[in-house]
N, C-alpha and C. Protein backbone atom coordinates (compact mmCIF):
# COMPACT_ATOMS: atom_id res chain seq x y z
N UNK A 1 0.85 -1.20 0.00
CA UNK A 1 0.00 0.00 0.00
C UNK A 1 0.89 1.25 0.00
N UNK A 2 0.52 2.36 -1.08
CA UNK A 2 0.90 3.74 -1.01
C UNK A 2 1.15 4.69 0.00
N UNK A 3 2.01 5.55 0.35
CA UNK A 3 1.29 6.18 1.45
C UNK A 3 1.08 7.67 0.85
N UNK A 4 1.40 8.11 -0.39
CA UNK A 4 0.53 9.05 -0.97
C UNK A 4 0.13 8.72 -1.98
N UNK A 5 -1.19 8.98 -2.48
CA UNK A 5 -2.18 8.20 -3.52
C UNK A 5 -3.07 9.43 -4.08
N UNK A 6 -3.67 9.14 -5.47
CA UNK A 6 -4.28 10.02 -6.49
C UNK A 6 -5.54 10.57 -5.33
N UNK A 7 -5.55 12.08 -5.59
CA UNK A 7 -6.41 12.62 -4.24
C UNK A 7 -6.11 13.16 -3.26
N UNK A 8 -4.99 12.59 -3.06
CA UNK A 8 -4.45 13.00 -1.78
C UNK A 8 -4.24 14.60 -1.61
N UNK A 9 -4.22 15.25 -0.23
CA UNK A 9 -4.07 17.15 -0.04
C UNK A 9 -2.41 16.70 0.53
N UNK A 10 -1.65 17.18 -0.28
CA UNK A 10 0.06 17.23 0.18
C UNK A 10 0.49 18.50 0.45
N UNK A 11 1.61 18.62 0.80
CA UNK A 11 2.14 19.68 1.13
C UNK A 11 4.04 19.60 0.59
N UNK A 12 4.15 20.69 -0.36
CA UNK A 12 6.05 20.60 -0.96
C UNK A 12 6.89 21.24 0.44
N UNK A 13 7.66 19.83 0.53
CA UNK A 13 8.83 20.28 1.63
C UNK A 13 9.95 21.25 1.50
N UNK A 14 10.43 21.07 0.17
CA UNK A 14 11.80 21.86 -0.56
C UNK A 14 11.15 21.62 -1.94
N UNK A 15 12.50 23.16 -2.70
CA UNK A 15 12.53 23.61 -3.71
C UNK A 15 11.54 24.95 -3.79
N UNK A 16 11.19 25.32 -5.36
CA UNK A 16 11.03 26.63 -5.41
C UNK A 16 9.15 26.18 -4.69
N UNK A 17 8.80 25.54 -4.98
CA UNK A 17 7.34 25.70 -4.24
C UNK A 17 7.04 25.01 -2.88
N UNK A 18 8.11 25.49 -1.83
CA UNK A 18 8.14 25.16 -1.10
C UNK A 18 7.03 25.41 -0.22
N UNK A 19 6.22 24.43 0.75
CA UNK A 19 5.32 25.16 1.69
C UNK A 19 3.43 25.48 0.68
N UNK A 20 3.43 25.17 -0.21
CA UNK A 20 2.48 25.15 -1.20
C UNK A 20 1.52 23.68 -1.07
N UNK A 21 0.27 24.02 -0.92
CA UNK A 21 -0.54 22.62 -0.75
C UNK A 21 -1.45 22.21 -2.58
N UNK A 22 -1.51 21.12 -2.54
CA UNK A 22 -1.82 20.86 -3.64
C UNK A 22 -2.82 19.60 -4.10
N UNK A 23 -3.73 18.96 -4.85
CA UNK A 23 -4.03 18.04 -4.90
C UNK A 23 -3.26 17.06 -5.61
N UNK A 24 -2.97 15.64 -5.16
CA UNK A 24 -2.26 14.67 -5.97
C UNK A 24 -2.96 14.59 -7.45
N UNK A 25 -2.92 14.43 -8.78
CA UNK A 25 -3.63 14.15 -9.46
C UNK A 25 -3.13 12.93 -10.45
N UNK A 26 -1.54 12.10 -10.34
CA UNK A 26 -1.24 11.22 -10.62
C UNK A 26 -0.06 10.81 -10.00
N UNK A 27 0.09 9.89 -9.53
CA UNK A 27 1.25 9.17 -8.93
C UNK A 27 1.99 8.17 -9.79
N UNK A 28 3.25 8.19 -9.79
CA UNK A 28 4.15 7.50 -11.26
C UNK A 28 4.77 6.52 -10.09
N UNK A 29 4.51 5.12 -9.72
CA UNK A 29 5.45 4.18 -8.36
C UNK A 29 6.36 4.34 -9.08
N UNK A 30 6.84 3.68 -10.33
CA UNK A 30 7.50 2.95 -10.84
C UNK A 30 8.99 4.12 -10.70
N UNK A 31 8.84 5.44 -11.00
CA UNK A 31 9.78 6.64 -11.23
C UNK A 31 9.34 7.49 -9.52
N UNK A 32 8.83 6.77 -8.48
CA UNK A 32 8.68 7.82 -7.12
C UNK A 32 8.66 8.96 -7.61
N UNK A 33 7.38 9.43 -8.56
CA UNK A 33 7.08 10.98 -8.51
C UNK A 33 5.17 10.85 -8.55
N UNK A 34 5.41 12.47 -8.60
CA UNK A 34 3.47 12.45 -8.45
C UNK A 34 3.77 14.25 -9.41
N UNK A 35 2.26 13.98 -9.50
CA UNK A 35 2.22 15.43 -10.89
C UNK A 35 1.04 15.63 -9.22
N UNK A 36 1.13 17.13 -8.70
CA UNK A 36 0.14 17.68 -7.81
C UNK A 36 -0.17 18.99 -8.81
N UNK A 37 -1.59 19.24 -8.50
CA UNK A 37 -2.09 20.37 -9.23
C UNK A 37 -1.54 21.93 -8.60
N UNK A 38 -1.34 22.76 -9.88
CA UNK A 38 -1.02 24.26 -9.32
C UNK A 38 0.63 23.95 -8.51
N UNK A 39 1.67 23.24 -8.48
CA UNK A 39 2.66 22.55 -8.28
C UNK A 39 3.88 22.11 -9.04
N UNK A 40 4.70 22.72 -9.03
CA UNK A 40 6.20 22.74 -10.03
C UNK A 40 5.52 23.08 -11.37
N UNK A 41 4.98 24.24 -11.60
CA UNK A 41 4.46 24.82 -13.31
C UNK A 41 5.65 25.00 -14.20
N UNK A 42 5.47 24.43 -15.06
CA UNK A 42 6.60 24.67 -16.07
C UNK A 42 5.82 25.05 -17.38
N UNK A 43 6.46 26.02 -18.20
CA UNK A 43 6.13 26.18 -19.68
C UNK A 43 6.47 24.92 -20.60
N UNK A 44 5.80 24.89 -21.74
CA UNK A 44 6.10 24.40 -22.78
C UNK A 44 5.96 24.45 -24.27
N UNK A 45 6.73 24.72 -24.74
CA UNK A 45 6.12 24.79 -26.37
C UNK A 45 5.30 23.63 -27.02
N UNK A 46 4.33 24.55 -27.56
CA UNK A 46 3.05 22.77 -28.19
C UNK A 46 3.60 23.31 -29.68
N UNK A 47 3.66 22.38 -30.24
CA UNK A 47 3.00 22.60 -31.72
C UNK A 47 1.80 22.04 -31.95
N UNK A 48 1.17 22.52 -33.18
CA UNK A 48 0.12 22.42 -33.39
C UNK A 48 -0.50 21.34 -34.01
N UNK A 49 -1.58 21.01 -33.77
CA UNK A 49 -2.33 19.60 -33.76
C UNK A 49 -3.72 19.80 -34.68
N UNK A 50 -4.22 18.51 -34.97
CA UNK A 50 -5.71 19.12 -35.51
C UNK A 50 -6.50 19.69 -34.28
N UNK A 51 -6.57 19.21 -33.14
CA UNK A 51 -7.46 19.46 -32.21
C UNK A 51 -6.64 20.74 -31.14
N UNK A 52 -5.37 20.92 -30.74
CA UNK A 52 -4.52 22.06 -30.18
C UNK A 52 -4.05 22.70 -30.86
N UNK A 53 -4.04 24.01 -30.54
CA UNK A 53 -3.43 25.13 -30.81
C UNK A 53 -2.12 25.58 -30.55
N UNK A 54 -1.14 25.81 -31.35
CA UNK A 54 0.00 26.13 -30.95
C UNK A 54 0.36 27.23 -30.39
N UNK A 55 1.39 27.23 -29.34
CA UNK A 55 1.91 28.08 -28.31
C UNK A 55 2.47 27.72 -27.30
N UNK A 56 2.53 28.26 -26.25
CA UNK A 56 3.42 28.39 -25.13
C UNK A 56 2.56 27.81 -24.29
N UNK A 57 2.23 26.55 -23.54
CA UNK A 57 1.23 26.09 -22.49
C UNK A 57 2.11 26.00 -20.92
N UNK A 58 1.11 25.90 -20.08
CA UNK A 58 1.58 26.06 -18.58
C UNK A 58 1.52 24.73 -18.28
N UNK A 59 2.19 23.72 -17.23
CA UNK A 59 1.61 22.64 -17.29
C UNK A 59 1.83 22.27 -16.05
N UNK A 60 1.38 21.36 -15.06
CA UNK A 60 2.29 20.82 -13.99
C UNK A 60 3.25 19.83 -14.37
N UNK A 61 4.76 19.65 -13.59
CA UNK A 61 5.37 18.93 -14.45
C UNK A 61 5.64 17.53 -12.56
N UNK A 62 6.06 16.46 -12.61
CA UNK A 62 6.78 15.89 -12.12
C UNK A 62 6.93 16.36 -10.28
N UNK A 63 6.74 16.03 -9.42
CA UNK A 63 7.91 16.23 -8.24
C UNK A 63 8.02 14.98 -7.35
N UNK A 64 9.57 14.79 -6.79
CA UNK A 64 9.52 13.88 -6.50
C UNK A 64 9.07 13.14 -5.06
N UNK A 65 8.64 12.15 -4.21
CA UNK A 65 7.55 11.60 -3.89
C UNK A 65 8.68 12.20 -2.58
N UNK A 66 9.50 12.24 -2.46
CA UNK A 66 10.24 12.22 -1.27
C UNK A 66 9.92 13.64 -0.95
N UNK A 67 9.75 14.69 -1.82
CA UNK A 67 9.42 16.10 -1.64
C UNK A 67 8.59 16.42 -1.02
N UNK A 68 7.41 15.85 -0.94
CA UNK A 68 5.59 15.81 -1.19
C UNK A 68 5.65 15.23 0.84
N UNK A 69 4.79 15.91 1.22
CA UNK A 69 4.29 14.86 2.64
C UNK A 69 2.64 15.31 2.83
N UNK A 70 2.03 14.63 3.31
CA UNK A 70 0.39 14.40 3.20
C UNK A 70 0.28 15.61 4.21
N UNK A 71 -1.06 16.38 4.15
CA UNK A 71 -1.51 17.40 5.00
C UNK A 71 -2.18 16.53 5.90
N UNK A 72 -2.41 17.08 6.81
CA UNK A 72 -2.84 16.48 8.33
C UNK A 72 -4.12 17.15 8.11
N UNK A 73 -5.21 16.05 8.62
CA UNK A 73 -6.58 16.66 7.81
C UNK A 73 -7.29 16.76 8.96
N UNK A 74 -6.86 17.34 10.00
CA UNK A 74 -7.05 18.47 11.34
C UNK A 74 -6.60 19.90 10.96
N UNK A 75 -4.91 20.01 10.83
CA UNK A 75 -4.89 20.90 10.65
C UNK A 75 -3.64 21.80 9.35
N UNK A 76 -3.63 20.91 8.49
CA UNK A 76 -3.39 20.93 7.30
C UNK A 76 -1.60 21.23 7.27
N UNK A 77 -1.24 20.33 8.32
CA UNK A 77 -0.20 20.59 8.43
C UNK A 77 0.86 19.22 7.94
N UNK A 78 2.29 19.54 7.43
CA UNK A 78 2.86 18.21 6.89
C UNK A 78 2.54 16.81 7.95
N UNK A 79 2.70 15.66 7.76
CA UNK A 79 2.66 14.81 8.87
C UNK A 79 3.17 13.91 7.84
N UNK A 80 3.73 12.85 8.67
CA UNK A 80 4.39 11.41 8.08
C UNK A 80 3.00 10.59 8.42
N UNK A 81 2.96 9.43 7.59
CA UNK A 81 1.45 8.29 7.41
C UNK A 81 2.70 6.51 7.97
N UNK A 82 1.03 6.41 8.93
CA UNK A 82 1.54 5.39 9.58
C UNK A 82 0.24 4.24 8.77
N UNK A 83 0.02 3.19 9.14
CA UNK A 83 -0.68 1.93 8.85
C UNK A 83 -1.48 1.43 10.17
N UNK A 84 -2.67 1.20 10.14
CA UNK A 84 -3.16 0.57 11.09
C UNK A 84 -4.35 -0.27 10.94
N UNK A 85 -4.77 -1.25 11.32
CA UNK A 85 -5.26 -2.42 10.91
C UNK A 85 -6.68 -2.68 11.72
N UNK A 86 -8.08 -1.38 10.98
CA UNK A 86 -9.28 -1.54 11.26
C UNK A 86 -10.01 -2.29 10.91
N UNK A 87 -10.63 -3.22 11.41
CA UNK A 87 -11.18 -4.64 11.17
C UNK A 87 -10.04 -5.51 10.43
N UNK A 88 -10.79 -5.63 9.23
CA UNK A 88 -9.99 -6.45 8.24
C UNK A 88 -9.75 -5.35 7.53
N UNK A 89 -9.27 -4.25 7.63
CA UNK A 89 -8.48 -3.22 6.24
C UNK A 89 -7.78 -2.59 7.05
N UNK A 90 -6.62 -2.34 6.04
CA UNK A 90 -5.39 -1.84 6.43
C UNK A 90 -5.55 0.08 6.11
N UNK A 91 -5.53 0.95 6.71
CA UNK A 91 -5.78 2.24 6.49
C UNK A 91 -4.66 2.70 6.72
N UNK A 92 -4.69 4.24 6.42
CA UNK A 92 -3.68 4.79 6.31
C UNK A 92 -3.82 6.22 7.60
N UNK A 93 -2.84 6.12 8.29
CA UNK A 93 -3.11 6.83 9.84
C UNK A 93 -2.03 8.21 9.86
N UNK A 94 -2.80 9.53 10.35
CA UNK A 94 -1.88 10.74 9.86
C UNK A 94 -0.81 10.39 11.83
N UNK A 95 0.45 10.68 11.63
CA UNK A 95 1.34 10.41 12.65
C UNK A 95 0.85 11.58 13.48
N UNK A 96 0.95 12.71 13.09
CA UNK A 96 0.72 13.80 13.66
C UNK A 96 -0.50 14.10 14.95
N UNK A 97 -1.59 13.65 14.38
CA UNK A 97 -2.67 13.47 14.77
C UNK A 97 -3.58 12.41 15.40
N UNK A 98 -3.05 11.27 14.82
CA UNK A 98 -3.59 9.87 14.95
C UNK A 98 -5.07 9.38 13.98
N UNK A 99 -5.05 11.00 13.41
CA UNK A 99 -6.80 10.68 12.74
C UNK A 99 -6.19 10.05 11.63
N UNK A 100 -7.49 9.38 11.06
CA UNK A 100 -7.36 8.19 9.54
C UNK A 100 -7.05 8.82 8.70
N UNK A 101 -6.72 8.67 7.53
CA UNK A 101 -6.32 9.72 6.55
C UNK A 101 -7.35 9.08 4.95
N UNK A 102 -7.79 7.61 5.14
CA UNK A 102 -8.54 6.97 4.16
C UNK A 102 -9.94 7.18 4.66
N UNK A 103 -11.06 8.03 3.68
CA UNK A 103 -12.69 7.58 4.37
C UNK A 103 -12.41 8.57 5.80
């Protein structure tokens, strides 16, 4: 099991968007990165397509998973995710707080 997943409210530890909260909107396991929305914006040149228009687009690009730590959904603050074993499912528990972080 993940301990940050598509959805998730994170928070950037380092670099230029440091301290910036964001929604997860894809997680890459295989390369430990996640694309979060409004989060490392980079330009890019498009060329043009039948259906796009060419120009200069904004995009979110990449950051890496080690950067990223889950908001504490008390009080939206970084926290490390622990595991804990309600009934038969394994959830995902904010350290900070002790509240669930799944549901």
């Amino acid at each position: 099991m993940q301990k940050i997943r598509k959805g998730d409210k994170v928070v950037v530890l380092t670099g230029k968007d440091k301290g910036r909260t964001g929604e997860v909107m894809q997680v890459m396991p295989k390369e430990d990165r996640a694309v979060v929305r409004g989060v490392n914006v980079v330009k890019r040149h498009q060329r043009q397509t039948q259906n796009q228009e060419a120009g200069i687009i904004s995009k979110e690009a990449s950051i890496h998973l080690s950067n990223l730590a889950i908001a504490d959904p008390k009080d939206g603050k970084p926290t490390r995710v622990g595991f804990k074993i309600e009934g038969d499912k394994k959830v995902r528990v904010a350290k900070r707080s002790g509240v669930s972080i799944d549901g």
